[in-house]
PDB file of N, CA and C in Angstrom:
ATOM      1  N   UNK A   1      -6.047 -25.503   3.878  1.00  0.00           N
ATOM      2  CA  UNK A   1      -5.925 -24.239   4.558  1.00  0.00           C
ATOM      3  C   UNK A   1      -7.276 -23.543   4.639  1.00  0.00           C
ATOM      4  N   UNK A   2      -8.210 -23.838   3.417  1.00  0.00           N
ATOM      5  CA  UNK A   2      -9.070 -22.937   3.969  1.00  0.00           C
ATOM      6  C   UNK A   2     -10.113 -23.625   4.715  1.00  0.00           C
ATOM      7  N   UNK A   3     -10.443 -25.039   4.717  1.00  0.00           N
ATOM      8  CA  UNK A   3     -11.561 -25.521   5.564  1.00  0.00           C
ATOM      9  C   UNK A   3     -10.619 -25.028   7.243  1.00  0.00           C
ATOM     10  N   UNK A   4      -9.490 -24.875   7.598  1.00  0.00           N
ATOM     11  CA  UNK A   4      -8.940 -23.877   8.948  1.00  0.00           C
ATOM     12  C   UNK A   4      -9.237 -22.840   8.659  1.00  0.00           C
ATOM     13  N   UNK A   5      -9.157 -22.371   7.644  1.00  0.00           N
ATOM     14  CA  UNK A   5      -9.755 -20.536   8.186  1.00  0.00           C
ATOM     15  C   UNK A   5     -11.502 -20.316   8.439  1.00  0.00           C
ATOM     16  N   UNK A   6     -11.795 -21.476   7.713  1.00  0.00           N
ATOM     17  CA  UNK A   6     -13.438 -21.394   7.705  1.00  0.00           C
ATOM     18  C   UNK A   6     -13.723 -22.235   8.709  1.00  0.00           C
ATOM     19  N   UNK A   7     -13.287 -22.790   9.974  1.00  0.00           N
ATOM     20  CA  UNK A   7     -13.558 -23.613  10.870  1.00  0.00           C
ATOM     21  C   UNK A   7     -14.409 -22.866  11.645  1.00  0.00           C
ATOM     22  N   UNK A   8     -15.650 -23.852  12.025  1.00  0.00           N
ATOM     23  CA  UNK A   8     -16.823 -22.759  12.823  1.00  0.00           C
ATOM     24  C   UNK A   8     -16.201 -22.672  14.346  1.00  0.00           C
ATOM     25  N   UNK A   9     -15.439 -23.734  14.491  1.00  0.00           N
ATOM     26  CA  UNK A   9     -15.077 -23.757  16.247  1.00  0.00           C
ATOM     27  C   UNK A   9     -13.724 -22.951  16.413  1.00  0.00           C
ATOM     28  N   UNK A  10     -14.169 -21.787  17.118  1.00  0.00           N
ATOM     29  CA  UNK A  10     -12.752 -20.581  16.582  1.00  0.00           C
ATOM     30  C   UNK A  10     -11.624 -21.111  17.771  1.00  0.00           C
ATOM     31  N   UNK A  11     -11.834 -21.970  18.599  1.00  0.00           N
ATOM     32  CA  UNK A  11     -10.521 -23.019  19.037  1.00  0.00           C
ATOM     33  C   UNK A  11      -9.916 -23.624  18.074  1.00  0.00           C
ATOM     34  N   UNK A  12     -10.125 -23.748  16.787  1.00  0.00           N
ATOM     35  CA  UNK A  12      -9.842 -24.865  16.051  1.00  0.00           C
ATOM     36  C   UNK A  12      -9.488 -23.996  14.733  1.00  0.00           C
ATOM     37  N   UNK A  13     -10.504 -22.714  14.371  1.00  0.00           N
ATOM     38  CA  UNK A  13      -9.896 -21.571  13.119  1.00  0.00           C
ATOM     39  C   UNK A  13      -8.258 -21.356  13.395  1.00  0.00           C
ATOM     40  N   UNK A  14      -7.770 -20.959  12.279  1.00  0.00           N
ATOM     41  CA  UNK A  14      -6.429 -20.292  12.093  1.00  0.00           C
ATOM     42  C   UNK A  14      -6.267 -18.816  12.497  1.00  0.00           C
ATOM     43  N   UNK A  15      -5.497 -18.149  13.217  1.00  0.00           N
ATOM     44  CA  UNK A  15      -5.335 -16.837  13.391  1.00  0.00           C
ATOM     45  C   UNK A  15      -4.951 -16.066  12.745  1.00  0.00           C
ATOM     46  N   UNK A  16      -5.166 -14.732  12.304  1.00  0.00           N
ATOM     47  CA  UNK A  16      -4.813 -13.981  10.986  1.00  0.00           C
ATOM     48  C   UNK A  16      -3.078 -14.592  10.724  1.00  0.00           C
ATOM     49  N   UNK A  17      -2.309 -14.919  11.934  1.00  0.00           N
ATOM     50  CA  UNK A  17      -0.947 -14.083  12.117  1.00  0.00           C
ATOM     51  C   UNK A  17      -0.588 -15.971  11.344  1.00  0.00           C
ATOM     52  N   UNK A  18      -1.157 -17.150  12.367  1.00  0.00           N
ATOM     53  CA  UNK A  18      -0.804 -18.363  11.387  1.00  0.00           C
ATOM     54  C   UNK A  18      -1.299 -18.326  10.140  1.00  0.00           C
ATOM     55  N   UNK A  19      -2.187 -17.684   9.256  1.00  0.00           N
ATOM     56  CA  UNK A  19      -3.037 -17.458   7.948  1.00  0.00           C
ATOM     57  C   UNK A  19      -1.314 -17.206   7.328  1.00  0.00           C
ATOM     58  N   UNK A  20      -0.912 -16.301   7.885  1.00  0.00           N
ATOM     59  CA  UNK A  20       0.355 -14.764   6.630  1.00  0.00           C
ATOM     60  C   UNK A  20       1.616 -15.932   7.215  1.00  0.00           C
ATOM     61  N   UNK A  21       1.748 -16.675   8.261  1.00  0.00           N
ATOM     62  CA  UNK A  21       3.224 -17.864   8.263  1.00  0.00           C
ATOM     63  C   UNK A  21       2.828 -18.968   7.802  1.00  0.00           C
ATOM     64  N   UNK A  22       1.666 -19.259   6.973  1.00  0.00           N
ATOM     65  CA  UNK A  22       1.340 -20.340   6.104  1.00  0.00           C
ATOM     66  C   UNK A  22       2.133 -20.540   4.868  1.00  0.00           C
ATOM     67  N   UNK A  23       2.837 -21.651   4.355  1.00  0.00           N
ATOM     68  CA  UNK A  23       3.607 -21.282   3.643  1.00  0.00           C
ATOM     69  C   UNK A  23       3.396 -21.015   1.835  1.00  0.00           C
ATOM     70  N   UNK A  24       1.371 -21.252   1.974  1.00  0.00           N
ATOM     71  CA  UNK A  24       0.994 -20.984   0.527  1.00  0.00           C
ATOM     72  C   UNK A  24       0.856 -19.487   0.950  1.00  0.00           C
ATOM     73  N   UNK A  25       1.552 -18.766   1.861  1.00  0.00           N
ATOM     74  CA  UNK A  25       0.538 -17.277   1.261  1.00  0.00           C
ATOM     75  C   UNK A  25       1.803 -16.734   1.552  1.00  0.00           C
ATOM     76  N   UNK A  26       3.439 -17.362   1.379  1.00  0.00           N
ATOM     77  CA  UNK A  26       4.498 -16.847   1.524  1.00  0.00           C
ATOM     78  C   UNK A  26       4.744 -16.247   0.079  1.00  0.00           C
ATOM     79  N   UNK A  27       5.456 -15.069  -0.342  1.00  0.00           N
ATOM     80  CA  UNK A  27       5.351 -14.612  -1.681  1.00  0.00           C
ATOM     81  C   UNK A  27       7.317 -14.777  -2.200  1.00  0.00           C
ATOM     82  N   UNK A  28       7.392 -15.510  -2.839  1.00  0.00           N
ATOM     83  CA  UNK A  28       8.772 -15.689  -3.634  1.00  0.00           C
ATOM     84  C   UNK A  28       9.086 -14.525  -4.032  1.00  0.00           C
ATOM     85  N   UNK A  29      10.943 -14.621  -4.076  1.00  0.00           N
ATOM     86  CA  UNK A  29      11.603 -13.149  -4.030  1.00  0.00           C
ATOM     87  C   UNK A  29      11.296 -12.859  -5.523  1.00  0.00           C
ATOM     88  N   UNK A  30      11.370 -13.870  -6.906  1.00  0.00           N
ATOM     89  CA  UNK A  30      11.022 -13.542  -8.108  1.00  0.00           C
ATOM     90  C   UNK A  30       9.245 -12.895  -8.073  1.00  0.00           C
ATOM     91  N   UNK A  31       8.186 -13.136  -7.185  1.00  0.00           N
ATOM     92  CA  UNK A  31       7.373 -12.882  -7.208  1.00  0.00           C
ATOM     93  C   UNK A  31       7.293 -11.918  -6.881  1.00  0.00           C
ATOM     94  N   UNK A  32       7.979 -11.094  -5.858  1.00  0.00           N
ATOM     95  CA  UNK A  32       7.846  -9.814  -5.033  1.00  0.00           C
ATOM     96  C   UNK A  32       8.369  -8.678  -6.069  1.00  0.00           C
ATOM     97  N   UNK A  33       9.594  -9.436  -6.859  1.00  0.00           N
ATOM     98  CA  UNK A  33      10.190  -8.530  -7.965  1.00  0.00           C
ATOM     99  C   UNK A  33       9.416  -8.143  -8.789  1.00  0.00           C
ATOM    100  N   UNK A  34       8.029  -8.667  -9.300  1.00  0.00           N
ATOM    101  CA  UNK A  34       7.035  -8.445 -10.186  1.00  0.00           C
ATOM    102  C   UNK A  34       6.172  -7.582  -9.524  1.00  0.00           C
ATOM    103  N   UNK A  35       5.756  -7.106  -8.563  1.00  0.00           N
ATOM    104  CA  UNK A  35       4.620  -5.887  -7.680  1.00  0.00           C
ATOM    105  C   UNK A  35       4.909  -4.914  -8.014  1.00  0.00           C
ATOM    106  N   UNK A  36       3.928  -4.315  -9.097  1.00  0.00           N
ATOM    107  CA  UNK A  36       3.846  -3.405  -9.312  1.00  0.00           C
ATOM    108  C   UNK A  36       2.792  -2.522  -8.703  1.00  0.00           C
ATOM    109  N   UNK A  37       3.311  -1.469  -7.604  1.00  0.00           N
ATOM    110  CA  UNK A  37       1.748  -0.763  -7.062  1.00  0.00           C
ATOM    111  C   UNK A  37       1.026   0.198  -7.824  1.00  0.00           C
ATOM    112  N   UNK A  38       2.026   1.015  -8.483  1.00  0.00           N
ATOM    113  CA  UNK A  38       1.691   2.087  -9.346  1.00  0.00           C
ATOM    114  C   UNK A  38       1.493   1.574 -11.031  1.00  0.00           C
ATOM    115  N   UNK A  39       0.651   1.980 -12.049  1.00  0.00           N
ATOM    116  CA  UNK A  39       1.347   2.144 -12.813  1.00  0.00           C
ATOM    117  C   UNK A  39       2.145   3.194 -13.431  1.00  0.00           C
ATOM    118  N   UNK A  40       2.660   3.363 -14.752  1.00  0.00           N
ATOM    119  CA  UNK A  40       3.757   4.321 -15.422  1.00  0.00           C
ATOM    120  C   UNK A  40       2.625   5.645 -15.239  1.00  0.00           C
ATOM    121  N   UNK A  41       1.379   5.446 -15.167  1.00  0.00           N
ATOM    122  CA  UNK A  41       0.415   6.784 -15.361  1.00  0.00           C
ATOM    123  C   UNK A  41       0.308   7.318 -13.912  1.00  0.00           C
ATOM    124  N   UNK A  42       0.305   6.624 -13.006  1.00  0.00           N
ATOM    125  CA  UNK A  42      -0.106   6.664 -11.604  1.00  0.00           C
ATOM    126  C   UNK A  42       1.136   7.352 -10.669  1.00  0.00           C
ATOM    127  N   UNK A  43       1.904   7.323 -10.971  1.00  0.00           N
ATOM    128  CA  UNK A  43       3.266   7.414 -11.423  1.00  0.00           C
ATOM    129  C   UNK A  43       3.467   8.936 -11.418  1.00  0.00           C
ATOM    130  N   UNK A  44       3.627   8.964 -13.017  1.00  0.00           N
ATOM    131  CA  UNK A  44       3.579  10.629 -13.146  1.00  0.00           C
ATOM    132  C   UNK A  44       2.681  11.473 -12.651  1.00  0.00           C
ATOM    133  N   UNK A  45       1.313  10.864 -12.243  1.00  0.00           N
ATOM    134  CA  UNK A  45      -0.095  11.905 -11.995  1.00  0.00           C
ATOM    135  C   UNK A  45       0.797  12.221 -10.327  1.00  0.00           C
ATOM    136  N   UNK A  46       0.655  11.252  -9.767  1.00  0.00           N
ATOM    137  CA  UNK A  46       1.785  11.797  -8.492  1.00  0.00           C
ATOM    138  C   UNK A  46       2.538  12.401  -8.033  1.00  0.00           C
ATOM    139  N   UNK A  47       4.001  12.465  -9.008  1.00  0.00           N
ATOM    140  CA  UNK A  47       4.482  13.611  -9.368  1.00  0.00           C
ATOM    141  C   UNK A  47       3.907  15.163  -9.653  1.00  0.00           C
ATOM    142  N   UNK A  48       3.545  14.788 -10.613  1.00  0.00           N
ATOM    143  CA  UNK A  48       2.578  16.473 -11.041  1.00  0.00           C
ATOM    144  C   UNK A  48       1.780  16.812 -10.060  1.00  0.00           C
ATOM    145  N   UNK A  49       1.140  16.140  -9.019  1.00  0.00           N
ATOM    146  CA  UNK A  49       0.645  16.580  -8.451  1.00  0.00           C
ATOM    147  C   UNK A  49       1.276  17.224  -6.558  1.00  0.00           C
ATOM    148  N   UNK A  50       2.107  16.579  -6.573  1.00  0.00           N
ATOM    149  CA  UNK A  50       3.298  16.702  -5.685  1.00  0.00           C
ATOM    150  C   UNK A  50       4.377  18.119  -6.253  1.00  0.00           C
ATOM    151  N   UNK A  51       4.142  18.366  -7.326  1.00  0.00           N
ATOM    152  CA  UNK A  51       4.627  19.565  -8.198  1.00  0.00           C
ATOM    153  C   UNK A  51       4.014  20.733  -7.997  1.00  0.00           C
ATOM    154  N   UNK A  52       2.503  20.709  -8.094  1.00  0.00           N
ATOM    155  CA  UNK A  52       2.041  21.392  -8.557  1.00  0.00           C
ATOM    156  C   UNK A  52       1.491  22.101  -6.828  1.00  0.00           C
ATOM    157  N   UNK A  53       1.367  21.029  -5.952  1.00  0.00           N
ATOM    158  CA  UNK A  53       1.255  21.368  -4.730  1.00  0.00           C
ATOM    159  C   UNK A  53       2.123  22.477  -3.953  1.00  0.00           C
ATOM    160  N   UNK A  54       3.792  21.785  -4.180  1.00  0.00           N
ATOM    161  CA  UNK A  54       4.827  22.483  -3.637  1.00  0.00           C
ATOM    162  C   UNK A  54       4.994  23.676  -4.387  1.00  0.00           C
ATOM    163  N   UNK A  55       4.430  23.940  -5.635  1.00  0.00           N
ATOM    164  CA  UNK A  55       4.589  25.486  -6.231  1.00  0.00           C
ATOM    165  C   UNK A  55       2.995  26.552  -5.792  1.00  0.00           C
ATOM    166  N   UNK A  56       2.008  25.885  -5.436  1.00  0.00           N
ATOM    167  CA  UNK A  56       1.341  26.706  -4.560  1.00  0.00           C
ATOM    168  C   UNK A  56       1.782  27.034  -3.209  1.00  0.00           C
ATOM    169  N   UNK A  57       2.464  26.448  -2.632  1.00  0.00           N
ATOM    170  CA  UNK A  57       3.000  26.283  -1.281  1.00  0.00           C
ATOM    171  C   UNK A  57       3.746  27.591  -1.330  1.00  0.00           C
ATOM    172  N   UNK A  58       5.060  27.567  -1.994  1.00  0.00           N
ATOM    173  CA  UNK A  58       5.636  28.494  -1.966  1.00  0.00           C
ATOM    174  C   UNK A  58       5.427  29.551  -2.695  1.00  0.00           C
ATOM    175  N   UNK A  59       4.120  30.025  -3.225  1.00  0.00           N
ATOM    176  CA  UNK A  59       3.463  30.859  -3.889  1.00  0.00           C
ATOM    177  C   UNK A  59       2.713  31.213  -2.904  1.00  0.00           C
ATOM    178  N   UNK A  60       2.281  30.983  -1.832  1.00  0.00           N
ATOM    179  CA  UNK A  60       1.438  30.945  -0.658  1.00  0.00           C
ATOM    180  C   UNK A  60       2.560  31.689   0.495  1.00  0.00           C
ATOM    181  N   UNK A  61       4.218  31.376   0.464  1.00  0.00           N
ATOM    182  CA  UNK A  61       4.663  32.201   1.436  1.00  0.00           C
ATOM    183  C   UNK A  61       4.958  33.504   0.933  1.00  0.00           C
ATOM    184  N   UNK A  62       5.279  33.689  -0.276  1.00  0.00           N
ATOM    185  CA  UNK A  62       5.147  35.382  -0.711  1.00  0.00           C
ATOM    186  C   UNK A  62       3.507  36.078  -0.650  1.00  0.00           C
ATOM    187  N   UNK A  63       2.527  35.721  -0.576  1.00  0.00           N
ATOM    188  CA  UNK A  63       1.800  36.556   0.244  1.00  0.00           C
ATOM    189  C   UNK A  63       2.011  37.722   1.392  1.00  0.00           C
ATOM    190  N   UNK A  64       1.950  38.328   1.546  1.00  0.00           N
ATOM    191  CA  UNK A  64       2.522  39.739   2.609  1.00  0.00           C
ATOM    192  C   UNK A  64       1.444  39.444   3.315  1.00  0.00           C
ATOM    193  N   UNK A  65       0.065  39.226   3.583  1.00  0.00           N
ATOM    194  CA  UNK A  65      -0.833  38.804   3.864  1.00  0.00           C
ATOM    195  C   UNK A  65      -0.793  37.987   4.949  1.00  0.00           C
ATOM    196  N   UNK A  66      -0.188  36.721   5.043  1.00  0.00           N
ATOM    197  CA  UNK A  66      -0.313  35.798   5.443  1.00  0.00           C
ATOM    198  C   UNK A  66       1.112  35.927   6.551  1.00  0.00           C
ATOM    199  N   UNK A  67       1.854  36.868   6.389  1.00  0.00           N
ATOM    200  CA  UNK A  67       2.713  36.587   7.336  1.00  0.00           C
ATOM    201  C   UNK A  67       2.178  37.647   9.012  1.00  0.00           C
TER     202      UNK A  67
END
């Protein structure tokens, strides 16, 4: 597979789209079950910060100011 992706004659290279229906770069359903994007820290910092956003927000419409 990779002397096709590294082929100098791009008649003859692999296209991104045959690269991802190759069947070494297909990912097993036990494998997919293991992806973890976040971790447990990445996680909560997200939260809190998604928290801490939406309580300025609505600390921002009681302003008299702003309406």
């Amino acid at each position: 597979m990779l002397k096709k992706i590294l082929e100098v004659d791009p008649a003859k290279r692999m296209t991104p789209y045959q690269i991802m229906d190759d069947p070494w770069m297909q990912m097993t359903d036990a494998q997919a079950s293991q992806v973890e994007v976040f971790s447990d820290y990445e996680k909560q910092k997200i939260v809190s910060e998604f928290e801490y956003y939406n309580l300025t927000q609505e600390n921002a419409n009681d302003d008299p100011f702003l309406e």
